[in-house]
Protein backbone atom coordinates (compact mmCIF):
# COMPACT_ATOMS: atom_id res chain seq x y z
CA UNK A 1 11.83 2.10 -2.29
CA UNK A 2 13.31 -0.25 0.69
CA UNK A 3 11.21 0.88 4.19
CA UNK A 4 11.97 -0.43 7.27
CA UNK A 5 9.01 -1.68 8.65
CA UNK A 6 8.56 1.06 11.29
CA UNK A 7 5.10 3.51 11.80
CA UNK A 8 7.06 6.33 10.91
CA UNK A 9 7.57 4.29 7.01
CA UNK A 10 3.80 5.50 6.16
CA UNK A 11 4.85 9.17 5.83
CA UNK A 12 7.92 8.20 4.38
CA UNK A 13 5.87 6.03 1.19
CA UNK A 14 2.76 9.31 1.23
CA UNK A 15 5.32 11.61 0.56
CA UNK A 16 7.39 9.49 -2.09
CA UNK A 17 3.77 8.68 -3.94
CA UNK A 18 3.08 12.07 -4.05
CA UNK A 19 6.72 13.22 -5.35
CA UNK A 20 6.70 10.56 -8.15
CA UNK A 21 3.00 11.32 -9.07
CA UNK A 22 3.19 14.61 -9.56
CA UNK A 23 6.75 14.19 -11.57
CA UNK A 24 4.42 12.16 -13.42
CA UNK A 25 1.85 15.21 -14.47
CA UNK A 26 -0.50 12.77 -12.76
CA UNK A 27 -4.14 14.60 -11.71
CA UNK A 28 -4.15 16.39 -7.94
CA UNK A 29 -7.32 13.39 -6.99
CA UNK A 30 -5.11 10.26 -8.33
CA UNK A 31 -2.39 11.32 -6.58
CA UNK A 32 -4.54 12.42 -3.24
CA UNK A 33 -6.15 8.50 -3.70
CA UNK A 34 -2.39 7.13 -4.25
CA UNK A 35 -1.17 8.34 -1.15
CA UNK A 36 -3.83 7.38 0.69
CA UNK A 37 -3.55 3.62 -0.53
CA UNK A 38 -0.12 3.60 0.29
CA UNK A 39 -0.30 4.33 3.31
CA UNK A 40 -2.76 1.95 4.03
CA UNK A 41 -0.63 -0.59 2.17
CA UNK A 42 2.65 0.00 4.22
CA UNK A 43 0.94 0.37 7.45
CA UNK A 44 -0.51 -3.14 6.79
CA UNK A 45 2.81 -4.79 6.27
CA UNK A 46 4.09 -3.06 9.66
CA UNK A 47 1.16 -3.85 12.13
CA UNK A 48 0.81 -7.08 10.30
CA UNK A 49 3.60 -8.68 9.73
CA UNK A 50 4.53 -12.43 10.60
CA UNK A 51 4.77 -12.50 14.51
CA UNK A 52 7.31 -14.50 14.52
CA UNK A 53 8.81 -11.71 12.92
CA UNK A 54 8.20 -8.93 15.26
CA UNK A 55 11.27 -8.78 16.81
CA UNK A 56 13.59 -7.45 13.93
CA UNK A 57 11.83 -4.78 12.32
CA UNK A 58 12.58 -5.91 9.17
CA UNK A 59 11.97 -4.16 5.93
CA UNK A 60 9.00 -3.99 2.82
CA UNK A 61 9.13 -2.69 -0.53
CA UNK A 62 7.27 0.15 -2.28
CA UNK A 63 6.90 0.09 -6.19
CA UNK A 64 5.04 2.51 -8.29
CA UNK A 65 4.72 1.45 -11.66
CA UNK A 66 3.03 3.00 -14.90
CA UNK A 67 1.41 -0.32 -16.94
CA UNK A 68 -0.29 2.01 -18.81
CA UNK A 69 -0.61 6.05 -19.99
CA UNK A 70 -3.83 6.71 -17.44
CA UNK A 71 -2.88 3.56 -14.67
CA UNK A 72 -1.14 3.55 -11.70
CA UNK A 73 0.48 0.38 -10.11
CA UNK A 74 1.11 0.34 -6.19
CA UNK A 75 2.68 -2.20 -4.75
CA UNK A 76 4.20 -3.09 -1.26
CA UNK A 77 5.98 -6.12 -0.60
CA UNK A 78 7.21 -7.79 2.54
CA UNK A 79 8.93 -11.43 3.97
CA UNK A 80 4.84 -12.11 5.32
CA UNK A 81 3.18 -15.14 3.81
CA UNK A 82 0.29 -13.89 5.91
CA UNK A 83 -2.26 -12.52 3.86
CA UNK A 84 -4.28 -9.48 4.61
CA UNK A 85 -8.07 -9.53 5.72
CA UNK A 86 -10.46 -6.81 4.75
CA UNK A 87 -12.24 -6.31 8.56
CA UNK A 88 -15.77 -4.89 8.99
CA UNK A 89 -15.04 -3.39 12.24
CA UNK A 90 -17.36 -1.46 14.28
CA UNK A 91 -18.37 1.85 14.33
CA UNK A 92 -16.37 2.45 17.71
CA UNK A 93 -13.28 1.02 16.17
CA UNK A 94 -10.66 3.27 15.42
CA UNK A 95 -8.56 1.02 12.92
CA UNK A 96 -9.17 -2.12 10.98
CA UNK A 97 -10.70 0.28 7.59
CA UNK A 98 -7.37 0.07 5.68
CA UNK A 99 -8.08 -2.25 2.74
CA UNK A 100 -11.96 -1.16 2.72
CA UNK A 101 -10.45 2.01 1.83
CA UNK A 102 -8.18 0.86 -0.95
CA UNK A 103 -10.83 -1.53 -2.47
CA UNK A 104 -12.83 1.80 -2.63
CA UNK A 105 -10.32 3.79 -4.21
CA UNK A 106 -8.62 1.42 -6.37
CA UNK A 107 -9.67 0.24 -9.59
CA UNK A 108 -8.79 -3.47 -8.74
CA UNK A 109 -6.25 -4.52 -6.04
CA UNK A 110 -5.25 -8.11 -4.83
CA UNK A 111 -2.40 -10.16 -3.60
CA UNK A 112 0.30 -12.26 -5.31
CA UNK A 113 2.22 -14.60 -2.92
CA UNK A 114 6.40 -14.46 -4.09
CA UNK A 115 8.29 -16.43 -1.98
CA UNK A 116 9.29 -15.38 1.49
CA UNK A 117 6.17 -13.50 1.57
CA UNK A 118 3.93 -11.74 -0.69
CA UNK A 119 2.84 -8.11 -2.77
CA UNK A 120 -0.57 -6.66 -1.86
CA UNK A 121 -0.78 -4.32 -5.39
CA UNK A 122 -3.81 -1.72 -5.91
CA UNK A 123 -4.06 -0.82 -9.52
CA UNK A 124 -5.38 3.36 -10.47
CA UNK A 125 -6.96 4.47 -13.14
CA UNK A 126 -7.64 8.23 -14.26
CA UNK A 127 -9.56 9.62 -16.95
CA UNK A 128 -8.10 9.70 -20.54
């Protein structure tokens, strides 16, 4: 799924996750934890795209994938070669927890640099 690289994007991927999840018979927690790490995924590539950049929105990429019976794949992709820092930000903070939150949820995630940009992928698992 093409999303233009706008705040409003993040419901738009939660609600697609959820839609192919479930058409998947995939468990009510995977699919809660899917969402979630889309989100966080697609808000990324908005807030954090290339400056340079910034001034055409621009678009990224949403891919679910099934690699395996009881794995999920997400993956969002964007023009960015910049990569994404897991923060430690303070208690007072109101932002900066996105990819602490998918390395908690995820079963391994990372980033894969494709030429303009990149593909910051979180990998599921659920119980056999």
């Amino acid at each position: 799924m093409h999303l233009a690289r706008q705040i409003r994007s993040a419901a738009l991927a939660r609600r697609a996750v959820r839609t192919v999840l479930m058409c998947w018979g995939l468990p009510g927690a995977l699919v809660s934890d899917a969402e979630l790490i889309a989100c966080e995924l697609i808000t990324n590539a908005i807030l954090h795209a290339d400056p340079a950049r910034r001034t055409r929105p621009g678009h990224c990429r949403l891919t679910l994938e099934r690699p395996a019976r009881h794995a999920v794949r997400i993956e969002v992709s964007d023009n960015s070669a910049a990569l994404p820092a897991k923060r430690e930000p303070g208690e007072d903070e109101p932002g900066g927890r996105g990819l602490v939150l998918v390395e908690a949820l995820a079963a391994d995630w990372g980033v894969t640099l494709r030429p303009p940009g990149k593909v910051v992928w979180a990998l599921l698992r659920t119980q056999p």
